[in-house]
Protein backbone atom coordinates (compact mmCIF):
# COMPACT_ATOMS: atom_id res chain seq x y z
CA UNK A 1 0.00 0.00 0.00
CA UNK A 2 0.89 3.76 0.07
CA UNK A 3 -0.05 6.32 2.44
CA UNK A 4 -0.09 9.89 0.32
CA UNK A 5 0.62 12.77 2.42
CA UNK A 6 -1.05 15.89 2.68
CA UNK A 7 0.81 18.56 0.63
CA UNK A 8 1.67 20.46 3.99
CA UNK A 9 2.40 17.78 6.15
CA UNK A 10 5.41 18.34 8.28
CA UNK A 11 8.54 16.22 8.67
CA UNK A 12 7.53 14.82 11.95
CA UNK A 13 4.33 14.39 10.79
CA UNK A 14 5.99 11.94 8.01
CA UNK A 15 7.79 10.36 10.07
CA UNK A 16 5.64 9.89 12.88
CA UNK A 17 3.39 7.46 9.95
CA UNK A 18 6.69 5.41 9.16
CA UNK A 19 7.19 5.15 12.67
CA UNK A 20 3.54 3.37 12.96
CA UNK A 21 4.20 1.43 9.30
CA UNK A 22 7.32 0.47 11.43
CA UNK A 23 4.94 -1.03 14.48
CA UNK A 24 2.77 -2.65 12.10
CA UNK A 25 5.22 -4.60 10.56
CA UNK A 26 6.16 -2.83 7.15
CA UNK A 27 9.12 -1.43 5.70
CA UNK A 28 8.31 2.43 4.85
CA UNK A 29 9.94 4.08 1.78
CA UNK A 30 9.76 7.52 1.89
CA UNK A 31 9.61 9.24 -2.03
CA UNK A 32 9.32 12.60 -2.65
CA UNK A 33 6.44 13.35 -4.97
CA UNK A 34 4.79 16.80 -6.93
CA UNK A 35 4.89 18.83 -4.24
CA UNK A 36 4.08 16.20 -1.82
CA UNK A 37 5.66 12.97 0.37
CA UNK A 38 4.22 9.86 -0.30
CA UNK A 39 5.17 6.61 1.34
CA UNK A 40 5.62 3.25 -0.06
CA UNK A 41 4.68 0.33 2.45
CA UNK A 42 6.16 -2.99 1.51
CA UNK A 43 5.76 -6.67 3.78
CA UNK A 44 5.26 -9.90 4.31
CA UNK A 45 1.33 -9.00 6.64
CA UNK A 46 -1.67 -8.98 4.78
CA UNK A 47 -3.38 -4.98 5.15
CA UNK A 48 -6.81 -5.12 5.95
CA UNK A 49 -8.56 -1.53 5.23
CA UNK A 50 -9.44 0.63 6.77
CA UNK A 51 -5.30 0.27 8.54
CA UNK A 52 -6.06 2.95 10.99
CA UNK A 53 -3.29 5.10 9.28
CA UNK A 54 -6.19 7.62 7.62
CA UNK A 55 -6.97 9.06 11.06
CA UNK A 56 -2.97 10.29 11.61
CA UNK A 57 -2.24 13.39 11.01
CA UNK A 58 -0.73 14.97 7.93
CA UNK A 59 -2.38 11.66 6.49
CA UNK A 60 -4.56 12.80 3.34
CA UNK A 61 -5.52 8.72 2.40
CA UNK A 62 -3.92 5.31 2.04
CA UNK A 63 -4.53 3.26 -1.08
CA UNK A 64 -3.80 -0.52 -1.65
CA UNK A 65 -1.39 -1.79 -4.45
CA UNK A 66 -2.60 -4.30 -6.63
CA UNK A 67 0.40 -4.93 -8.53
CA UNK A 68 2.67 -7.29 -6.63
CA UNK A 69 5.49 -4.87 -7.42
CA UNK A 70 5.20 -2.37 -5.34
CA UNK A 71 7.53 0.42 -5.50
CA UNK A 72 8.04 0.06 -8.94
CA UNK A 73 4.55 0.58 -9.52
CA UNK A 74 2.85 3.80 -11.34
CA UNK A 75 0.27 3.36 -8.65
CA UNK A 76 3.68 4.43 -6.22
CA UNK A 77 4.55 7.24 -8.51
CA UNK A 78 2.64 8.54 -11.12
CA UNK A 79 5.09 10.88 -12.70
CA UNK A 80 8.25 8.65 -14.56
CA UNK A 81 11.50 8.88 -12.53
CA UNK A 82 14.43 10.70 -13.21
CA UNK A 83 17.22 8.54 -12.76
CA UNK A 84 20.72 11.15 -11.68
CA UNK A 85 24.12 9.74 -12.68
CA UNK A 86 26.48 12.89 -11.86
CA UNK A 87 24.94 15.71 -14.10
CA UNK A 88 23.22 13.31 -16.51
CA UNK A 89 19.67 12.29 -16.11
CA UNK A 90 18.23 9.53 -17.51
CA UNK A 91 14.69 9.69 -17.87
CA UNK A 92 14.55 13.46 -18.87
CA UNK A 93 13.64 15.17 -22.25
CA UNK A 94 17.50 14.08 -23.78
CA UNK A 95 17.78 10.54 -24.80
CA UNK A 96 20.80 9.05 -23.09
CA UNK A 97 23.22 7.30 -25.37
CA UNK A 98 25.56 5.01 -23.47
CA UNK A 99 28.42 3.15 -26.46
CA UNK A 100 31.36 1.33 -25.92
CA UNK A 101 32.90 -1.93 -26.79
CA UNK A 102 31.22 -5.39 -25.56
CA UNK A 103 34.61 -6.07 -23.65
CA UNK A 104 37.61 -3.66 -22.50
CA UNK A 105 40.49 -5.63 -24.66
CA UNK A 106 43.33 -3.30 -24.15
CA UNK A 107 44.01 0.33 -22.94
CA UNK A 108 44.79 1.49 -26.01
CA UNK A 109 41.44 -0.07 -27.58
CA UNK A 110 39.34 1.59 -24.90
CA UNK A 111 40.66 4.82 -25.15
CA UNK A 112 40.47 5.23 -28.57
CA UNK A 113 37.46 4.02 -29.27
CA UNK A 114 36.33 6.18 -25.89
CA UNK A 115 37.40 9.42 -27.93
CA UNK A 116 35.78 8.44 -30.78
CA UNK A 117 31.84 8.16 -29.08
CA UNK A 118 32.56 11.23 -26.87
CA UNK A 119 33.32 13.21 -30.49
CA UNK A 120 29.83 11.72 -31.63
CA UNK A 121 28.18 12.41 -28.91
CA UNK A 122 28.11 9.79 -26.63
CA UNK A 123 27.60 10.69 -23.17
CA UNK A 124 27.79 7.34 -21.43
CA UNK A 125 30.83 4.93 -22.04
CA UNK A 126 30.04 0.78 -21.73
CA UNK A 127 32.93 -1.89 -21.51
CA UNK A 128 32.80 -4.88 -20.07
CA UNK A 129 35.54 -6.18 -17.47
CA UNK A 130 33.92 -8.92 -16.22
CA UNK A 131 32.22 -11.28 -19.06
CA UNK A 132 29.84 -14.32 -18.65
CA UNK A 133 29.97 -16.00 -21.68
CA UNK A 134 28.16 -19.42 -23.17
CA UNK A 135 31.34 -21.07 -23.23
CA UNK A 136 34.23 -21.16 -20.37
CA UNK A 137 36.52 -21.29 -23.38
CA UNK A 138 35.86 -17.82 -24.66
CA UNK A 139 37.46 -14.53 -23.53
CA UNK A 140 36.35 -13.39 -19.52
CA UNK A 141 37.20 -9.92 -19.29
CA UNK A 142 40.04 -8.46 -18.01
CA UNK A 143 38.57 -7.73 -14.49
CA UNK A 144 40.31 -5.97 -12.02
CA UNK A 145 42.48 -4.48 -14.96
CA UNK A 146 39.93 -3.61 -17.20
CA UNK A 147 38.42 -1.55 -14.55
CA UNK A 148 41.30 0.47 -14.19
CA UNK A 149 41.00 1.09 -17.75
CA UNK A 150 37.70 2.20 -17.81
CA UNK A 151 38.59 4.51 -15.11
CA UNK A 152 41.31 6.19 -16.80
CA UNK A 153 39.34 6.35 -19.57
CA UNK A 154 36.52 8.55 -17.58
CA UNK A 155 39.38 11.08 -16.13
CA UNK A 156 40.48 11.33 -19.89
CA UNK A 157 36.78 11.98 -21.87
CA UNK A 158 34.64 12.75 -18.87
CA UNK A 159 32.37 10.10 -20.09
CA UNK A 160 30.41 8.23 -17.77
CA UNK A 161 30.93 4.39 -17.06
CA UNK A 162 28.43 1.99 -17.00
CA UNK A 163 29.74 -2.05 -16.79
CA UNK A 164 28.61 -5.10 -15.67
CA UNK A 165 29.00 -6.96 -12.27
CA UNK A 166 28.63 -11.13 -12.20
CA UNK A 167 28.94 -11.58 -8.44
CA UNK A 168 27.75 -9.83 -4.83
CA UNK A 169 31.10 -10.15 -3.92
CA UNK A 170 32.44 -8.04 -6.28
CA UNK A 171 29.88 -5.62 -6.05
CA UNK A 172 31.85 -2.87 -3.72
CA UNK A 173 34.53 -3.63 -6.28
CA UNK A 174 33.24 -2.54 -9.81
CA UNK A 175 31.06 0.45 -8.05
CA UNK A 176 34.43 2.10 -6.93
CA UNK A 177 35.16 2.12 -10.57
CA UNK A 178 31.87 2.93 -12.30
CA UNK A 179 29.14 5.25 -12.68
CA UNK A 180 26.50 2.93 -13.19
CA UNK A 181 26.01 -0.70 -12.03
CA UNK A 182 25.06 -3.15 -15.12
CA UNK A 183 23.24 -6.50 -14.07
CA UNK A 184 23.41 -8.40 -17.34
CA UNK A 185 20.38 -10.53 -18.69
CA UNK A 186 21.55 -13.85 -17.13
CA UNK A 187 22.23 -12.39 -13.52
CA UNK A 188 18.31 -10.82 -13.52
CA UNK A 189 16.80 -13.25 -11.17
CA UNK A 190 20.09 -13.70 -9.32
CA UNK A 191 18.55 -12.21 -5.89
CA UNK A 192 21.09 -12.26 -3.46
CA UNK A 193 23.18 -9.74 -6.76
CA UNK A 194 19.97 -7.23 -6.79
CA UNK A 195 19.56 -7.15 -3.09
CA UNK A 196 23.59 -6.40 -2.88
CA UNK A 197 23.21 -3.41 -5.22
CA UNK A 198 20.10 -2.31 -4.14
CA UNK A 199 22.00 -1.57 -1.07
CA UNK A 200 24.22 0.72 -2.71
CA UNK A 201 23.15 4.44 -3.94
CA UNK A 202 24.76 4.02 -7.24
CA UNK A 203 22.89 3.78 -10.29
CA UNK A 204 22.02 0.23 -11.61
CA UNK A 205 20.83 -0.40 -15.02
CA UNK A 206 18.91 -3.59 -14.82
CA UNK A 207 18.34 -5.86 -18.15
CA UNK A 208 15.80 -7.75 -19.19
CA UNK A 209 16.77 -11.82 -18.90
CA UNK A 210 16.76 -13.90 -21.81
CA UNK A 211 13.00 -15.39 -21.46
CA UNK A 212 11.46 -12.88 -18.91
CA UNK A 213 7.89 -11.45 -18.51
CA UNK A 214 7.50 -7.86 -17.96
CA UNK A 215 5.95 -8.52 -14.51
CA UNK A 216 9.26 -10.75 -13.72
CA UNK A 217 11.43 -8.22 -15.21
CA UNK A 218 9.97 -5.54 -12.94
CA UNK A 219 9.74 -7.87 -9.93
CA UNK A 220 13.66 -7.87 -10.04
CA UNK A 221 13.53 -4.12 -9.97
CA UNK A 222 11.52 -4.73 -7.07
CA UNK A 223 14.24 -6.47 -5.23
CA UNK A 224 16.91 -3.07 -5.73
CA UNK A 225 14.49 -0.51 -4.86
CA UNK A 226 13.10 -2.95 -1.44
CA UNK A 227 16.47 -2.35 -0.08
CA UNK A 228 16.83 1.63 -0.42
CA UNK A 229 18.04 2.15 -4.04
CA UNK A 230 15.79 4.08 -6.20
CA UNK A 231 17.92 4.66 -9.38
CA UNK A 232 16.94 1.83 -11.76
CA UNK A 233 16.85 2.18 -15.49
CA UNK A 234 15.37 -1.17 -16.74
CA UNK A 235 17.47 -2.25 -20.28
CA UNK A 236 15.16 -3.94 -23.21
CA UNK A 237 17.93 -5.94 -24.90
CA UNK A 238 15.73 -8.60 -26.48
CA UNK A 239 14.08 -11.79 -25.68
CA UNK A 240 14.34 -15.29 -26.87
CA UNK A 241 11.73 -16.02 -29.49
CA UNK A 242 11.42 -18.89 -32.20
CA UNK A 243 12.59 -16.37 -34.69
CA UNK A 244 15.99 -17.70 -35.69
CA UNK A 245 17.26 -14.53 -38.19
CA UNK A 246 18.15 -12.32 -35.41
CA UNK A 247 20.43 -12.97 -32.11
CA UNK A 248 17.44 -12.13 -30.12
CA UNK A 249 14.14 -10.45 -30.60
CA UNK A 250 13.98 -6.57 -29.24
CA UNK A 251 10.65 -6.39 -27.88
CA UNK A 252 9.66 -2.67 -29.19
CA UNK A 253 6.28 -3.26 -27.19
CA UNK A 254 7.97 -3.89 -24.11
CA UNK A 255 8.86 -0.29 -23.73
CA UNK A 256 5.53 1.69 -23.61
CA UNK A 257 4.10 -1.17 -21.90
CA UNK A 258 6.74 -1.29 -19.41
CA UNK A 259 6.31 2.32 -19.10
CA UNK A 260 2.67 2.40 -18.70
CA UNK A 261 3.18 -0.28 -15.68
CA UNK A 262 6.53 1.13 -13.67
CA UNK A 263 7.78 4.97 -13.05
CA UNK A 264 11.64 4.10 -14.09
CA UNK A 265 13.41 5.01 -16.70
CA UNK A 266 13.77 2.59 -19.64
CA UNK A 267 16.83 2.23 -22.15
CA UNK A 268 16.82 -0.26 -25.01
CA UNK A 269 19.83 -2.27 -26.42
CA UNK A 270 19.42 -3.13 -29.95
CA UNK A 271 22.83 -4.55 -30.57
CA UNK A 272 22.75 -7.17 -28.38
CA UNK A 273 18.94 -8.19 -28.71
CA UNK A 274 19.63 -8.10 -33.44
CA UNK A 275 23.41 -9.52 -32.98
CA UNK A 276 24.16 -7.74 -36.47
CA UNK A 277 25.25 -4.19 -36.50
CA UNK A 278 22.81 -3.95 -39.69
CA UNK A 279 20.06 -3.70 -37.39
CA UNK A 280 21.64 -1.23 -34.72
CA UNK A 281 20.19 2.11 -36.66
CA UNK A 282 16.20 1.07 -37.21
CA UNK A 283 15.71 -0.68 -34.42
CA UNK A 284 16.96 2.19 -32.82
CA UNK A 285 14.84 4.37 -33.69
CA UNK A 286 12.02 2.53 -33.70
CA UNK A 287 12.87 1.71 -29.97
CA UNK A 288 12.90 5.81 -29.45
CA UNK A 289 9.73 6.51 -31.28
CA UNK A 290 8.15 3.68 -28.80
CA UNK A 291 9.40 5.78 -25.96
CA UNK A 292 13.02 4.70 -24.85
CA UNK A 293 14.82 7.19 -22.36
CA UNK A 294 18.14 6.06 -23.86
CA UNK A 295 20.35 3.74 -25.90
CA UNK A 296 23.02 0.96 -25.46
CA UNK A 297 25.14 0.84 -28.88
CA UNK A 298 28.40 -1.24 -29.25
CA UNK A 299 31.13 0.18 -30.75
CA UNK A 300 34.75 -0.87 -31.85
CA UNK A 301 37.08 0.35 -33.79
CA UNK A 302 37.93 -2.70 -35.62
CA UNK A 303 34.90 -5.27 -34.88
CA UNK A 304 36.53 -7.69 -37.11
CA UNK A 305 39.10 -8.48 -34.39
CA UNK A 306 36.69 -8.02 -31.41
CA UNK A 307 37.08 -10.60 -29.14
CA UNK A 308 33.91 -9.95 -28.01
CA UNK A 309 30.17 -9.51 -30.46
CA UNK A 310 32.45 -8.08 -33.54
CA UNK A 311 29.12 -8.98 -35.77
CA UNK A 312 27.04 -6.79 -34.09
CA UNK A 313 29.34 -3.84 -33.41
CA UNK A 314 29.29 0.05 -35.15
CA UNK A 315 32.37 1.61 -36.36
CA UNK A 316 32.75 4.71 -35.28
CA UNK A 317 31.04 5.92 -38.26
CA UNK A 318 28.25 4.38 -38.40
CA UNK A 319 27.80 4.89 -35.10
CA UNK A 320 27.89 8.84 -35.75
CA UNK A 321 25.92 8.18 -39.19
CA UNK A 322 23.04 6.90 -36.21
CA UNK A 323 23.09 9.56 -33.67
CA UNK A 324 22.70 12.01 -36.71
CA UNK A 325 19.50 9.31 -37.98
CA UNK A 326 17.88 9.69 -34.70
CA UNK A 327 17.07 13.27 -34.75
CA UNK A 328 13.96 13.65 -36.44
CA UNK A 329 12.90 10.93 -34.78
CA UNK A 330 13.27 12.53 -31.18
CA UNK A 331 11.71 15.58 -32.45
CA UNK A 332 9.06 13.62 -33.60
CA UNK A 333 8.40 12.48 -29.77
CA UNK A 334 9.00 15.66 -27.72
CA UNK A 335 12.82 14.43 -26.63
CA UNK A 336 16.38 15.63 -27.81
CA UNK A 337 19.74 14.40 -28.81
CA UNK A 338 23.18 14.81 -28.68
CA UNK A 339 24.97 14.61 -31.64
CA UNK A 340 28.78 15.46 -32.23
CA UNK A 341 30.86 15.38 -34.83
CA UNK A 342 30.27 13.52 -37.63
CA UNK A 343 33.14 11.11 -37.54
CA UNK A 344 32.35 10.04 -41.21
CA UNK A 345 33.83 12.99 -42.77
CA UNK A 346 36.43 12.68 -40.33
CA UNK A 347 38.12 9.71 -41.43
CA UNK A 348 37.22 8.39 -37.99
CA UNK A 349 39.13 11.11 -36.19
């Protein structure tokens, strides 16, 4: 349930209701609202209305969830949520475009390629260090190292870092080097990973798993924001279908829907969900004209000696050739974005 404040309730009026949540068993989340506090009630005991809670003061009425994601819910928070990484927000009017290569290989791969998205316009940079792969034969990230690199490569563009972590126990480890926490589509349902993040005020970008519902995909959300952490952006990055000509299907109708069901922010991954980079530029902006807050392209320099998703990765051209393609589109839908140079007449740089 929620209990919606009055718009001049006072602090200890606030917190004289989570006190009583407290005594009744629940876990209150306080979230700041349109001029008003409204608090998120979340447990294990059944509520049986009226709770009791109407008659406190500051208290203008308490409505029941019927979503079993809770504070997640649009019912929670009408209004979509701004998710704040530094001076970037996800969620806003700009679509946020985070590109990078599928693995950090070397320093001198990462950086270049680092400089070559920032001068297109890139305002987020991805790279894995750690990598779960199908087979235990292929290449596993550089880890510790690879972090290192991606953090010289933020003091040297200013870029953002988003990567993934496989493990709670390496949680406190990656967030010291990035700006935003990536749980990967295999690790979704891995609990004891979400509730170790959620614990964290660091942003976490949360995508889909391989064969989840929308309701399971948001119930994982669930899990981060239960334990404190409010800055989710949820990643469509395609589902398995029976369709066998693409990697993955990218479920375009996942995105409004999703957005008509949860406040966060959503992003959409087309590289990874197409697994060609042929498919990068309209499924892009198809996935903005459904209503994505933001992008996750793959970039490389030289994709054909990636050791990681070469297939399905931009050049820097094209990659700059697709920021400048998604324009009109973002006009088209009320939302703006950043485009650089365009690295095409450039030679790359």
């Amino acid at each position: 349930m929620i209990v919606v404040m009055q718009t001049a309730a006072e602090k200890e009026q606030v917190e004289g209701v989570e006190q009583k949540l407290v005594e009744m068993g629940f876990a209150p989340h306080r979230i700041q609202g349109t001029g008003r506090v409204v608090i998120g009630a979340v447990g294990e005991r059944k509520v049986v209305f009226p709770t009791g809670l109407e008659v406190l003061p500051g208290v203008e009425r308490v409505v029941p969830i019927g979503a079993p994601y809770k504070l997640v819910s649009r019912e929670v928070k009408e209004r979509g949520s701004v998710v704040e990484v530094g001076d970037l927000k996800v969620g806003g009017s700009e679509i946020v475009v985070m590109a990078g290569p599928c693995a950090v290989e070397s320093e001198e791969q990462l950086l270049t390629i680092a400089r070559l998205v920032k001068a297109a316009g890139a305002q987020v940079l991805r790279g894995g260090a750690f990598k779960p792969r199908s087979s235990p034969y292929s290449f596993q990230g550089l880890e510790l190292e690879g972090l290192k690199m991606l953090n010289r490569a933020r003091e040297e563009t200013g870029l953002k870092i988003v990567t993934e972590v496989l493990n709670p126990q390496e949680v406190e480890l990656v967030a010291d080097y990035t700006d935003i926490i990536q749980i990967g589509a295999r690790n979704m349902q891995n609990f004891s990973l979400l509730r170790e993040v959620g614990r964290l005020k660091k942003p976490v970008l949360l995508k889909r798993g391989l064969a989840a519902t929308l309701e399971e995909w948001l119930m994982a959300a669930e899990y981060i924001l239960a334990e404190g952490n409010f800055q989710v952006i949820l990643c469509e990055r395609g589902i398995r279908t029976f369709e066998t000509s693409t990697r993955s299907t990218l479920d375009i109708s996942a995105i409004p829907q999703a957005k008509s069901m949860t406040h966060l922010p959503v992003v959409a991954d087309p590289c990874h969900a197409s697994g060609t980079w042929k498919l990068a530029s309209p499924l892009s902006r198809a996935a903005i004209a459904a209503g994505a807050d933001g992008l996750l392209i793959e970039v490389h320099h030289k994709p054909s000696e990636a050791l990681c998703d070469g297939p399905q990765s931009l050049t820097p051209e094209k990659f700059s050739r697709l920021l400048f393609s998604l324009q009109p589109v973002a006009e088209a839908v009320e939302r703006t974005v950043c485009v650089g140079e365009d690295l095409s007449m450039t030679g790359g740089l």
